[in-house]
C-alpha atoms as a PDB file:
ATOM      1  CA  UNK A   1     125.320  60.955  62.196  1.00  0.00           C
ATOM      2  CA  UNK A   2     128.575  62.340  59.818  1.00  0.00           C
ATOM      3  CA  UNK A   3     130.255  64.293  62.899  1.00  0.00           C
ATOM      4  CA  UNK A   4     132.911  65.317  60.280  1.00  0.00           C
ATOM      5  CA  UNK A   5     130.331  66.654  57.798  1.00  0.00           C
ATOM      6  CA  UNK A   6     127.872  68.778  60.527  1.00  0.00           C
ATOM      7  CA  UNK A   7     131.104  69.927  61.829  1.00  0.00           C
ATOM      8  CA  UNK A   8     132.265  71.273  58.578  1.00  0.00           C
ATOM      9  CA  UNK A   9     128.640  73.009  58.424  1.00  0.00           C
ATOM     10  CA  UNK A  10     128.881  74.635  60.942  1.00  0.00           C
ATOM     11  CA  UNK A  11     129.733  78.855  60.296  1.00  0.00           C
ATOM     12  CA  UNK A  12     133.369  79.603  61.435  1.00  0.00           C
ATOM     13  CA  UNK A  13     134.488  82.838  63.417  1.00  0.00           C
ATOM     14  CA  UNK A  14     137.976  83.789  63.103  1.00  0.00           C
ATOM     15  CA  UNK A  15     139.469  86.038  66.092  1.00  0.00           C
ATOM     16  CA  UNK A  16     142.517  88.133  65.163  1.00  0.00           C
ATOM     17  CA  UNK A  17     144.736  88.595  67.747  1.00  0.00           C
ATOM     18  CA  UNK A  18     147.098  91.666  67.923  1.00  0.00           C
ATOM     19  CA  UNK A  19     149.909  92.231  69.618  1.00  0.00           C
ATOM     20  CA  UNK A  20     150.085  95.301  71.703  1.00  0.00           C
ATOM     21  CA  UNK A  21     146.375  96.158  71.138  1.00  0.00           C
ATOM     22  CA  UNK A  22     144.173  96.731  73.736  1.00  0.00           C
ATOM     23  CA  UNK A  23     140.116  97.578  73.279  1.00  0.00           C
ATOM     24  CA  UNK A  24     140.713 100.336  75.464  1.00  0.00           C
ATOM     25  CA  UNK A  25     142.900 101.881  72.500  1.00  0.00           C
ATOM     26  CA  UNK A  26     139.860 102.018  70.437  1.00  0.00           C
ATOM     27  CA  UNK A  27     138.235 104.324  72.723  1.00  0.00           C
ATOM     28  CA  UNK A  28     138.232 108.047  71.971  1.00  0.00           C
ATOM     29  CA  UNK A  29     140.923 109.772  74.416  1.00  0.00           C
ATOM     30  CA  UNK A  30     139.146 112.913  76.130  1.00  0.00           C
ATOM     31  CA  UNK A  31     141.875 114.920  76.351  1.00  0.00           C
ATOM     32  CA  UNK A  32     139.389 118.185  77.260  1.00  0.00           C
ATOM     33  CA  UNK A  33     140.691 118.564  80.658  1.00  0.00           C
ATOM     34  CA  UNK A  34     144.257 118.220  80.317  1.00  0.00           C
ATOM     35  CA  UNK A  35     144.295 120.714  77.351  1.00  0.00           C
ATOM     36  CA  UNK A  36     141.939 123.458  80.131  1.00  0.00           C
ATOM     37  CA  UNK A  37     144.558 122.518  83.056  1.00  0.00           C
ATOM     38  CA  UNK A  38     147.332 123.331  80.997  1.00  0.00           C
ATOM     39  CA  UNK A  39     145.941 126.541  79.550  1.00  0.00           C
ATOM     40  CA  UNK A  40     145.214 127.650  82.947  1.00  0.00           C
ATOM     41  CA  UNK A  41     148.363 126.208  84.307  1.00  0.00           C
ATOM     42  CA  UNK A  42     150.497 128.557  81.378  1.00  0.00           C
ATOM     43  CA  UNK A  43     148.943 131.763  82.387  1.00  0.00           C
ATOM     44  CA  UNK A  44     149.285 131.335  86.282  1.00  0.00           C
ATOM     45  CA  UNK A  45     153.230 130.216  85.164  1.00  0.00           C
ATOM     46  CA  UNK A  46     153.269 133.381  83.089  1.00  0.00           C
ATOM     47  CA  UNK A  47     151.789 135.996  85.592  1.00  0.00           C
ATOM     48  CA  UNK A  48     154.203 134.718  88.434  1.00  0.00           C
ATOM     49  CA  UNK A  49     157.119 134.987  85.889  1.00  0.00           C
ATOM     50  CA  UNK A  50     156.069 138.521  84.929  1.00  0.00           C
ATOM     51  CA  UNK A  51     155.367 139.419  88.873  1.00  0.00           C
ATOM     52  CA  UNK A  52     159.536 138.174  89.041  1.00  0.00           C
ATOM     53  CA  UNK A  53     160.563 140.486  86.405  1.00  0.00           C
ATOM     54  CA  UNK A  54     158.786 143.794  87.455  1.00  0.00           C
ATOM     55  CA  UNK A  55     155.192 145.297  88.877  1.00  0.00           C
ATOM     56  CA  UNK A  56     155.536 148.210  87.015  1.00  0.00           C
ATOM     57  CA  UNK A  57     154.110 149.272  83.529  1.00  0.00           C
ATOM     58  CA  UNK A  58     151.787 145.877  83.723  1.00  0.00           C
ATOM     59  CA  UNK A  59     150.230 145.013  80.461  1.00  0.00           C
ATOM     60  CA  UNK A  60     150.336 142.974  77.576  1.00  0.00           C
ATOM     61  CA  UNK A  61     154.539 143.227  77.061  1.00  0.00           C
ATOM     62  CA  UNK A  62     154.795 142.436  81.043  1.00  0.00           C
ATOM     63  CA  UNK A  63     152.896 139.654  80.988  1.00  0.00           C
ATOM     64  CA  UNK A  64     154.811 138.453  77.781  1.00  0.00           C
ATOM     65  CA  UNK A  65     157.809 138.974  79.951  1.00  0.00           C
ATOM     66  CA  UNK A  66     156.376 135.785  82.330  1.00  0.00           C
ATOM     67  CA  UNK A  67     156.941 133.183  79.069  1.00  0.00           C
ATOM     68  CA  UNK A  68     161.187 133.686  80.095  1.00  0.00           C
ATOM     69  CA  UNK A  69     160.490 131.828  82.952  1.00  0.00           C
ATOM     70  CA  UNK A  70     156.815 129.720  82.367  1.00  0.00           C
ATOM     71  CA  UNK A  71     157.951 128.197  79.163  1.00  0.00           C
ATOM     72  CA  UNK A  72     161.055 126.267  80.005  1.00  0.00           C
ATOM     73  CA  UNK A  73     159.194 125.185  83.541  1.00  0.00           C
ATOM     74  CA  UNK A  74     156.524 123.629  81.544  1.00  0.00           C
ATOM     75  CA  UNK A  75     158.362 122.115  78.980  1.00  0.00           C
ATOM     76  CA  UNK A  76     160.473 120.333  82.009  1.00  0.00           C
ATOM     77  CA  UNK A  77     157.249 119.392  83.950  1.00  0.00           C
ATOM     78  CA  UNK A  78     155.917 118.329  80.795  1.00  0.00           C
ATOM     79  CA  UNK A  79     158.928 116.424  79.555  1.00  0.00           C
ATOM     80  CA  UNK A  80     158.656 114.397  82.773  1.00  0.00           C
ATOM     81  CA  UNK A  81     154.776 113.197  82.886  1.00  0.00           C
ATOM     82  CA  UNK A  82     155.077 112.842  78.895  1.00  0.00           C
ATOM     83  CA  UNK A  83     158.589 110.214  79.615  1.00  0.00           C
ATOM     84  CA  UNK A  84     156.489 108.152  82.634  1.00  0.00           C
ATOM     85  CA  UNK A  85     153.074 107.858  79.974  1.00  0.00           C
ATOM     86  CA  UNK A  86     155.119 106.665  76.809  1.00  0.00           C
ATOM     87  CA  UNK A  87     156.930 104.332  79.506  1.00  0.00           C
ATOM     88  CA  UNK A  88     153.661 103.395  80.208  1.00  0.00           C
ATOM     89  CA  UNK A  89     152.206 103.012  77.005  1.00  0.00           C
ATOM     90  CA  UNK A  90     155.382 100.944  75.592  1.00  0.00           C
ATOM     91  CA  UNK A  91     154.277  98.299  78.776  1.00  0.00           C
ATOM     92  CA  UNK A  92     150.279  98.281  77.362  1.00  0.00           C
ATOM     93  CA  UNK A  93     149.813 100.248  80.416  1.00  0.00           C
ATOM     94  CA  UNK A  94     146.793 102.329  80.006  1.00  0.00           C
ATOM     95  CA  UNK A  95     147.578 105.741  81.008  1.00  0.00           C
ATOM     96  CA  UNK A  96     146.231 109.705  81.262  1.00  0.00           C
ATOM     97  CA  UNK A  97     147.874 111.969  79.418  1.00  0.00           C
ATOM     98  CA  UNK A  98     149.356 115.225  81.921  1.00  0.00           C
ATOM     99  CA  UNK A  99     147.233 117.028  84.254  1.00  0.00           C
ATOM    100  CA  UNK A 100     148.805 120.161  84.795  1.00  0.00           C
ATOM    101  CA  UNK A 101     148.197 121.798  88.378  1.00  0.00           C
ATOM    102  CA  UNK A 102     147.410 125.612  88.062  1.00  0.00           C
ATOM    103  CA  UNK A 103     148.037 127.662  91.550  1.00  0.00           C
ATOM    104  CA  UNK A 104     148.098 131.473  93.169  1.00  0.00           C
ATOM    105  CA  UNK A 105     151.706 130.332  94.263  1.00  0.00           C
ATOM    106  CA  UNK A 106     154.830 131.939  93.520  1.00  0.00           C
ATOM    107  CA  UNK A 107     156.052 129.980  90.819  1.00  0.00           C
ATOM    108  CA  UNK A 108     152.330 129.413  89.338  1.00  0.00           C
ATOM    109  CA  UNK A 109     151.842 125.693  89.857  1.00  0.00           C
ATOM    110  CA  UNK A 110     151.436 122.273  91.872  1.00  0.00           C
ATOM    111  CA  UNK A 111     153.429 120.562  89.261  1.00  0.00           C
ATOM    112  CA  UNK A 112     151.670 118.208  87.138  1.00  0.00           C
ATOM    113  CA  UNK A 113     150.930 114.179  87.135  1.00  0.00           C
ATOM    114  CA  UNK A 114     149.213 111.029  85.256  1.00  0.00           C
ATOM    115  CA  UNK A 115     146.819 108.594  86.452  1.00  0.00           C
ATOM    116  CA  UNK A 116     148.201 104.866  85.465  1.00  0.00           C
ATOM    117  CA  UNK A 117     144.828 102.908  85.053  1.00  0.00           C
ATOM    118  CA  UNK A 118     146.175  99.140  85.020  1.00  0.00           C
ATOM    119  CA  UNK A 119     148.261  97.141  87.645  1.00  0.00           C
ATOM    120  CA  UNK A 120     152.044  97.160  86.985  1.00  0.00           C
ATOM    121  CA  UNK A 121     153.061  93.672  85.531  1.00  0.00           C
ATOM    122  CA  UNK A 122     156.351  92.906  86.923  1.00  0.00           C
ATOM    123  CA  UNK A 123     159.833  94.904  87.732  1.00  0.00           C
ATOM    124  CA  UNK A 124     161.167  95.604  85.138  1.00  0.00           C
ATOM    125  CA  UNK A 125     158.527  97.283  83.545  1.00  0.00           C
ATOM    126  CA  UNK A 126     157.858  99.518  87.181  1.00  0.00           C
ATOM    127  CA  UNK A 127     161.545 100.192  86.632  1.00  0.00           C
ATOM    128  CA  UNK A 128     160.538 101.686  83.429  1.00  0.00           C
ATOM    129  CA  UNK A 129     157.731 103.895  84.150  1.00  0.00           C
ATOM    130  CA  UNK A 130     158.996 105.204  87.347  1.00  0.00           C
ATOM    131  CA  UNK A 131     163.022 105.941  85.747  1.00  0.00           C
ATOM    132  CA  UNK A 132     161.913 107.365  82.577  1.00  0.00           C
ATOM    133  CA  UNK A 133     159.961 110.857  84.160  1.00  0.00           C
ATOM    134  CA  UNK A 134     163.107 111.882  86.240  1.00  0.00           C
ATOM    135  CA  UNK A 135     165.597 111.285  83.383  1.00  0.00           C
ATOM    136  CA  UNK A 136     164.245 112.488  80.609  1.00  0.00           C
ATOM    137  CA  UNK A 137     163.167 116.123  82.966  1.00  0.00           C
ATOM    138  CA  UNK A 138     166.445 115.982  83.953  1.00  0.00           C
ATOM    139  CA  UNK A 139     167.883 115.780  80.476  1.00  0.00           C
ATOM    140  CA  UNK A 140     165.735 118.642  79.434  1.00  0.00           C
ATOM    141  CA  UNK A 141     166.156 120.782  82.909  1.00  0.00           C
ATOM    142  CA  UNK A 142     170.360 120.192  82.493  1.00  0.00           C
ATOM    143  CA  UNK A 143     170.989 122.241  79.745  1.00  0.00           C
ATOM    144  CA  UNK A 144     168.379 125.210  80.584  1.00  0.00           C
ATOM    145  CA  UNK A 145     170.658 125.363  84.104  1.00  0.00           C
ATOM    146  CA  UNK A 146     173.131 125.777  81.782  1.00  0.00           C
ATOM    147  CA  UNK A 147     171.910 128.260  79.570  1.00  0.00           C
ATOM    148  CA  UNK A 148     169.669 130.700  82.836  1.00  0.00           C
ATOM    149  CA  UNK A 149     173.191 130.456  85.238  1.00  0.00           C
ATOM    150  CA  UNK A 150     175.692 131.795  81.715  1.00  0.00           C
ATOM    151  CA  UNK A 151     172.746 134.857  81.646  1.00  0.00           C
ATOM    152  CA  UNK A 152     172.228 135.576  84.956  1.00  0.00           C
ATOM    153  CA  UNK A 153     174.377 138.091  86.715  1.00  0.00           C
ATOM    154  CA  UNK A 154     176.495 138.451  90.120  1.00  0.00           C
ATOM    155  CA  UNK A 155     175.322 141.066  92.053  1.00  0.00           C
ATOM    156  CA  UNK A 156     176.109 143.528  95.386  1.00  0.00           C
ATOM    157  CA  UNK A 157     173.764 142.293  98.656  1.00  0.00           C
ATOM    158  CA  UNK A 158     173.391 145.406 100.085  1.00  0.00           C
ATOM    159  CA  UNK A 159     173.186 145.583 104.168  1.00  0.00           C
ATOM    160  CA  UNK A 160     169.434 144.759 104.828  1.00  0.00           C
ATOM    161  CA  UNK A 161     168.597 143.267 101.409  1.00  0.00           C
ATOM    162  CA  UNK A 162     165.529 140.675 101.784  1.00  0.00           C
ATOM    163  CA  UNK A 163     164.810 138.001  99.574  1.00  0.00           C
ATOM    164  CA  UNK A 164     164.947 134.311  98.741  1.00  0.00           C
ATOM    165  CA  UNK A 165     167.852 132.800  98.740  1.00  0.00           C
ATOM    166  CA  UNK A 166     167.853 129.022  96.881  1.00  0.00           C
ATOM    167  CA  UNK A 167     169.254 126.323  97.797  1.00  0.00           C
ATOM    168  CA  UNK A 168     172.347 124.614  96.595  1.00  0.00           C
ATOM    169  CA  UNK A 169     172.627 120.902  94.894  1.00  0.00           C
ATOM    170  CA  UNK A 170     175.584 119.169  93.948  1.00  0.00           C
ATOM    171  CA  UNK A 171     174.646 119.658  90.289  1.00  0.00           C
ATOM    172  CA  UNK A 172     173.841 123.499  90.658  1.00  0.00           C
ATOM    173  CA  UNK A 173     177.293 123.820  92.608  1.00  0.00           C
ATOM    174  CA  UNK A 174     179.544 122.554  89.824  1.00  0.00           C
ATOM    175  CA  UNK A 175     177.237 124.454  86.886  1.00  0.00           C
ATOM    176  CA  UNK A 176     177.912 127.736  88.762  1.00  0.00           C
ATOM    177  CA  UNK A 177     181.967 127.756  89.496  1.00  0.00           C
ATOM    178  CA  UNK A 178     182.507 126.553  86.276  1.00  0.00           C
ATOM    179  CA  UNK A 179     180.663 129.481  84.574  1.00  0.00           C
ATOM    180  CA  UNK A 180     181.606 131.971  86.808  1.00  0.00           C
ATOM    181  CA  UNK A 181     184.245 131.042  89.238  1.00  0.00           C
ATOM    182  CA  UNK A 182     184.050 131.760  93.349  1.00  0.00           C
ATOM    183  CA  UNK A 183     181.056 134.533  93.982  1.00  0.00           C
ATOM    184  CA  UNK A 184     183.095 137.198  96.005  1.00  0.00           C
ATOM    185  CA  UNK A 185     182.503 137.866  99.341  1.00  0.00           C
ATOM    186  CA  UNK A 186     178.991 140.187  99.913  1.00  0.00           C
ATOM    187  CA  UNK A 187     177.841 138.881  96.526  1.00  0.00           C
ATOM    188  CA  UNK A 188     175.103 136.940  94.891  1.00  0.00           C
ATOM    189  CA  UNK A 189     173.918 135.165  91.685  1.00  0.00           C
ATOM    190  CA  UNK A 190     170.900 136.694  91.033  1.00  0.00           C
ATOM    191  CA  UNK A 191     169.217 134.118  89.136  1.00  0.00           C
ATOM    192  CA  UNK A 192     167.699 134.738  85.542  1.00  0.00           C
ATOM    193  CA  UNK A 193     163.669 133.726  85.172  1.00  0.00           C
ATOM    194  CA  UNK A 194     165.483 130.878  83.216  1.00  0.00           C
ATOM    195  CA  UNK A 195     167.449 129.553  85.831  1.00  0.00           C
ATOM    196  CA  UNK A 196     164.943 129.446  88.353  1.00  0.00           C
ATOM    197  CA  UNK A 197     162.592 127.701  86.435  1.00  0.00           C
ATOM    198  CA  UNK A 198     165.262 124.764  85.456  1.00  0.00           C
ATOM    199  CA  UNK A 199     166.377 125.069  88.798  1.00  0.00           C
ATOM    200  CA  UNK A 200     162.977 124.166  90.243  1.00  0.00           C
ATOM    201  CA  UNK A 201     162.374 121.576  87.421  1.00  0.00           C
ATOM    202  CA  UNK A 202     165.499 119.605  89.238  1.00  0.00           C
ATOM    203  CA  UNK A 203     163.806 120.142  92.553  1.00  0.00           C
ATOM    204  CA  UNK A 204     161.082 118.642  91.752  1.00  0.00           C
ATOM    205  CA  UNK A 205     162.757 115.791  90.236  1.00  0.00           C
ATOM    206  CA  UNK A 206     164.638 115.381  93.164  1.00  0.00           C
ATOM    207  CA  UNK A 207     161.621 115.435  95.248  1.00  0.00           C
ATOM    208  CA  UNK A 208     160.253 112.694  93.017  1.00  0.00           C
ATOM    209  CA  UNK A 209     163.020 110.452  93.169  1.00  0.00           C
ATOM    210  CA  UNK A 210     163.008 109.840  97.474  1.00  0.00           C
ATOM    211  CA  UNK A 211     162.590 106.225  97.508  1.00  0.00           C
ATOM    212  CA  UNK A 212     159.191 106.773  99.079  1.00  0.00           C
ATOM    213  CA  UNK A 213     156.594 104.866  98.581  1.00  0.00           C
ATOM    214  CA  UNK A 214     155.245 105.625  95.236  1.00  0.00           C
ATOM    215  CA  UNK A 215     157.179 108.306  94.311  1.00  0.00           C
ATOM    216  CA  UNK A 216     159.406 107.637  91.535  1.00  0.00           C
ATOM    217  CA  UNK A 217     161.935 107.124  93.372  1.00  0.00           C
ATOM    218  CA  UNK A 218     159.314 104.678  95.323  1.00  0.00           C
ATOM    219  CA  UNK A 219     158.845 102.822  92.185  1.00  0.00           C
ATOM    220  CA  UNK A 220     162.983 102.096  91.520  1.00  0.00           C
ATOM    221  CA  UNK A 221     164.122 101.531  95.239  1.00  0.00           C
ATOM    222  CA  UNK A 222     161.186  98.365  95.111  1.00  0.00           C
ATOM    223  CA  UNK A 223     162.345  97.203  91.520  1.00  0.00           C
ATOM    224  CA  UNK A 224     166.028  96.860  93.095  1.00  0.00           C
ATOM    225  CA  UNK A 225     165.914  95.690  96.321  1.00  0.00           C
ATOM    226  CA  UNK A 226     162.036  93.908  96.411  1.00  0.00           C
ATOM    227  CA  UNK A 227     159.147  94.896  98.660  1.00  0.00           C
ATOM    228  CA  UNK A 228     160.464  93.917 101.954  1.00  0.00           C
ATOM    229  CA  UNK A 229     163.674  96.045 101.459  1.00  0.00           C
ATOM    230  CA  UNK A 230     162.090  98.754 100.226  1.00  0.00           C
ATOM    231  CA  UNK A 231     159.821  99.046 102.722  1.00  0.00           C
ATOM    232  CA  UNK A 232     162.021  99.753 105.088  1.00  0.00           C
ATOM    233  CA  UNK A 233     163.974 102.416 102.877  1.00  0.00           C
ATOM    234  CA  UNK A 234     161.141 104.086 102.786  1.00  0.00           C
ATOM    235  CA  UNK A 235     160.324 104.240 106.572  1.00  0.00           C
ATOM    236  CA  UNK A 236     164.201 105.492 106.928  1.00  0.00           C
ATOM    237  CA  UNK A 237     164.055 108.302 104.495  1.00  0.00           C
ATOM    238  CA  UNK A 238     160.546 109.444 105.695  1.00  0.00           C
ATOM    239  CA  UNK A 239     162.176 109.058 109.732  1.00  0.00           C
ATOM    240  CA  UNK A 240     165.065 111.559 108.314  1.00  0.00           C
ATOM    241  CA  UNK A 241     162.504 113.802 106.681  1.00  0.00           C
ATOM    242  CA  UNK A 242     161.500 115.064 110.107  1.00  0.00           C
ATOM    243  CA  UNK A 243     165.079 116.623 111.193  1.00  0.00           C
ATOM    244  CA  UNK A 244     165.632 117.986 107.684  1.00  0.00           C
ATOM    245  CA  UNK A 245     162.736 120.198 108.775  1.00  0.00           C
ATOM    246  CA  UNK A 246     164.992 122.346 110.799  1.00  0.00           C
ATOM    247  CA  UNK A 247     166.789 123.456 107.680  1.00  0.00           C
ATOM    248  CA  UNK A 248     163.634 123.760 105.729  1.00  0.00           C
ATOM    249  CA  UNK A 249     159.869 123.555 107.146  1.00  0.00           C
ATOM    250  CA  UNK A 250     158.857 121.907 104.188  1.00  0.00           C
ATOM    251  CA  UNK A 251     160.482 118.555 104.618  1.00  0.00           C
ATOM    252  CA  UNK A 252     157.877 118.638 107.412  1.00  0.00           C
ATOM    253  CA  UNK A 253     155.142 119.438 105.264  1.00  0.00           C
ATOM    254  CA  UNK A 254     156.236 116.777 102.537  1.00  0.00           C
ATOM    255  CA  UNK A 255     156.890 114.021 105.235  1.00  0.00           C
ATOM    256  CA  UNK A 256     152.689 114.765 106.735  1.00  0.00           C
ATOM    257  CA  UNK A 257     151.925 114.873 102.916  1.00  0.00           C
ATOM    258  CA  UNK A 258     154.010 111.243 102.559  1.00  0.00           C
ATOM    259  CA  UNK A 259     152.335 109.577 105.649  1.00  0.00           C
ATOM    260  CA  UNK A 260     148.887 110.546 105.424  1.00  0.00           C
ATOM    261  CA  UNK A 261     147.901 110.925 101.421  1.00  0.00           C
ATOM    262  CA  UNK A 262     150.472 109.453  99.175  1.00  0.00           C
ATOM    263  CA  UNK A 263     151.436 106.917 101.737  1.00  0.00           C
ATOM    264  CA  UNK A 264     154.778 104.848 102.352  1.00  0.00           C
ATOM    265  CA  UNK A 265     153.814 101.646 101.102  1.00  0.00           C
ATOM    266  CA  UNK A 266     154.747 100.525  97.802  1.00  0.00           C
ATOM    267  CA  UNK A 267     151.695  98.257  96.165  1.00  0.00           C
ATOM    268  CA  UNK A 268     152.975  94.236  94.667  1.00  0.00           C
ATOM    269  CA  UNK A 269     153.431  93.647  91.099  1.00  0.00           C
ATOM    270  CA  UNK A 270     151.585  91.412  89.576  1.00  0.00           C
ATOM    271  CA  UNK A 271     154.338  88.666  88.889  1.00  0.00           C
ATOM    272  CA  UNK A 272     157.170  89.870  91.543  1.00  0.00           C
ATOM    273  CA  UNK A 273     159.163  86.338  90.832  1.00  0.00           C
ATOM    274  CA  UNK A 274     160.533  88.397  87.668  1.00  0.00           C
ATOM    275  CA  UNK A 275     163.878  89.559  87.956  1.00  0.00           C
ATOM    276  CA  UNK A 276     164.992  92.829  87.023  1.00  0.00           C
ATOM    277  CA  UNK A 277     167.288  92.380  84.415  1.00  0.00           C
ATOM    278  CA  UNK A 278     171.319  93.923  84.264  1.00  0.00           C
ATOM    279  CA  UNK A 279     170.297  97.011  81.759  1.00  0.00           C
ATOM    280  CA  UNK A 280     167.424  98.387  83.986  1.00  0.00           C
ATOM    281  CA  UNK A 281     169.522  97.880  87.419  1.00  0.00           C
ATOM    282  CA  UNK A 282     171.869 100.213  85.705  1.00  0.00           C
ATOM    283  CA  UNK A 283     169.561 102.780  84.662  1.00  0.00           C
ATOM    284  CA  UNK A 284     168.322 102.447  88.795  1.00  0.00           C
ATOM    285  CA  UNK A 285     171.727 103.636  89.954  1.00  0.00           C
ATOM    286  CA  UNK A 286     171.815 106.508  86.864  1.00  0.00           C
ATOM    287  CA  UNK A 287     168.796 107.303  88.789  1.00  0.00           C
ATOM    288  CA  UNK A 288     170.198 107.139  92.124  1.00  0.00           C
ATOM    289  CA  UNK A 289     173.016 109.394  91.148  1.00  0.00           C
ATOM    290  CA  UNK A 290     170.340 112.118  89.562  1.00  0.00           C
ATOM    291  CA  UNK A 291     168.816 112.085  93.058  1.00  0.00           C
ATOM    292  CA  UNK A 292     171.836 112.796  94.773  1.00  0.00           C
ATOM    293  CA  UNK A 293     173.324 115.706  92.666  1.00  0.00           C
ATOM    294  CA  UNK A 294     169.925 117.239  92.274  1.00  0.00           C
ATOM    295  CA  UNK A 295     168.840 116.949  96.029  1.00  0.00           C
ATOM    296  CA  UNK A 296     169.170 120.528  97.883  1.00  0.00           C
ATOM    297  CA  UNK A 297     168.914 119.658 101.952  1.00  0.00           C
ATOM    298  CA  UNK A 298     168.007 123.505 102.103  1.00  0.00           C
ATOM    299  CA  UNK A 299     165.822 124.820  99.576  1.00  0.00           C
ATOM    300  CA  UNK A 300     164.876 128.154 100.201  1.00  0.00           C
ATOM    301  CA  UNK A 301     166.447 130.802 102.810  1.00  0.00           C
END
């Protein structure tokens, strides 16, 4: 029997392999949801930005007034999900795209997120995904602070005033006695819808980046130290969680929310022998320093 010939006879199949392709890509991205969430997620924004500016004369013009504040609070929420799912998509992760959270709250919303479908491969790209939400939000939120604390105004607290007082950061400290020098005493920055709404995008960021379990700041903390180290980060910053609650309530809330639904435990890579190379330990401590001048240890008043 010619081997050489029936072998030559035989019909050939030739498999092209692509780089960077997955067969998931060729699947048609529903995007239905996300588009609904964040439709309902704008107007909520919107009515609690108009509800901040006035309850008189409502209408079309007042709620119009609501986009001062909704607009750049999206677009900061937004700029963070949209950094960790192109992050994610650069590693052939396969990722959601946003899910804005519409709420009756005071600011209008949970926040937002994205569901990673695949395992994590090794450190460097967890590095990746988790670092590249907080600093590109914080890029965006940085010069909105910037721009809400030039407009907004110092004003008289009258004896018996009521209202929320916010918190100070590091970040927000500097910002403010550079643009208007030491508030005098039995006076206030009243903040501008603008303001508030970059001022909450760096809370949130800040919330995102305690090196909690997997948080974003989960996600670094274990791609710099390793699992075993990071572990026990975590268990120390959710242990201090508890007496921050006497300055704010929430921290108690958050550390519950840490323990019993997002959980302290940071999940393996799939090849954890990787190192984490010298660039992406130095965007870990840019990181690291965004946490700290963005934290506020007292929120709200």
């Amino acid at each position: 029997m010619d081997i050489e010939r029936t072998a030559n006879d035989l019909p050939k199949r030739i498999i092209l392999l692509r780089p960077g392709k997955r067969p998931l890509d060729n699947k048609k991205v529903k995007i239905s949801l996300n588009i609904i969430l964040f439709v309902a997620t704008l107007i909520t924004t919107t009515l609690a930005g108009a509800v901040m500016e006035s309850m008189k004369n409502i209408g079309i013009t007042w709620f119009l007034s609501g986009f001062k504040f909704s607009l750049p609070l999206l677009l900061i929420l937004g700029t963070h999900e949209i950094g960790h799912y192109f992050a994610a998509r650069r590693h052939n992760i396969s990722s959601s795209l946003p899910y804005f959270i519409p709420a009756p709250t005071l600011i209008g919303t949970f926040g937002a997120f994205i569901k990673l479908k695949d395992r994590i491969k090794d450190k460097n790209s967890l590095l990746d995904i988790g670092a590249s939400g907080p600093i590109a939000g914080f890029l965006v939120a940085l010069p909105i602070l910037i721009l809400g604390v030039a407009e907004s105004k110092i004003v008289l607290i009258e004896k018996g005033a009521i209202g929320i007082k916010l918190g100070n950061s590091i970040i927000l400290s500097f910002i403010v006695n550079f643009l208007h020098g030491a508030i005098p005493k039995n006076h206030d920055l009243s903040f501008s819808p603008m303001a508030f709404a970059a001022w909450l995008g760096l809370f949130v960021t800040a919330l995102n980046l305690l090196p909690v379990g997997q948080l974003d700041g989960g996600h670094i903390i274990y791609s710099l130290v390793g699992k075993s180290k990071a572990k026990t980060i975590s268990w120390i910053v959710f242990a201090l969680l508890i007496p921050l609650g006497i300055l704010w309530i929430g921290w108690l809330f958050w550390a519950l929310l840490l323990f019993f639904i997002l959980g302290t435990k940071h999940p393996p890579v799939s090849y954890p022998s990787i190192p984490l190379n010298r660039e992406r330990r130095l965007i870990g401590i840019i990181c690291i320093i965004i946490f700290i001048i963005t934290f506020t240890p007292r929120p709200f008043y």
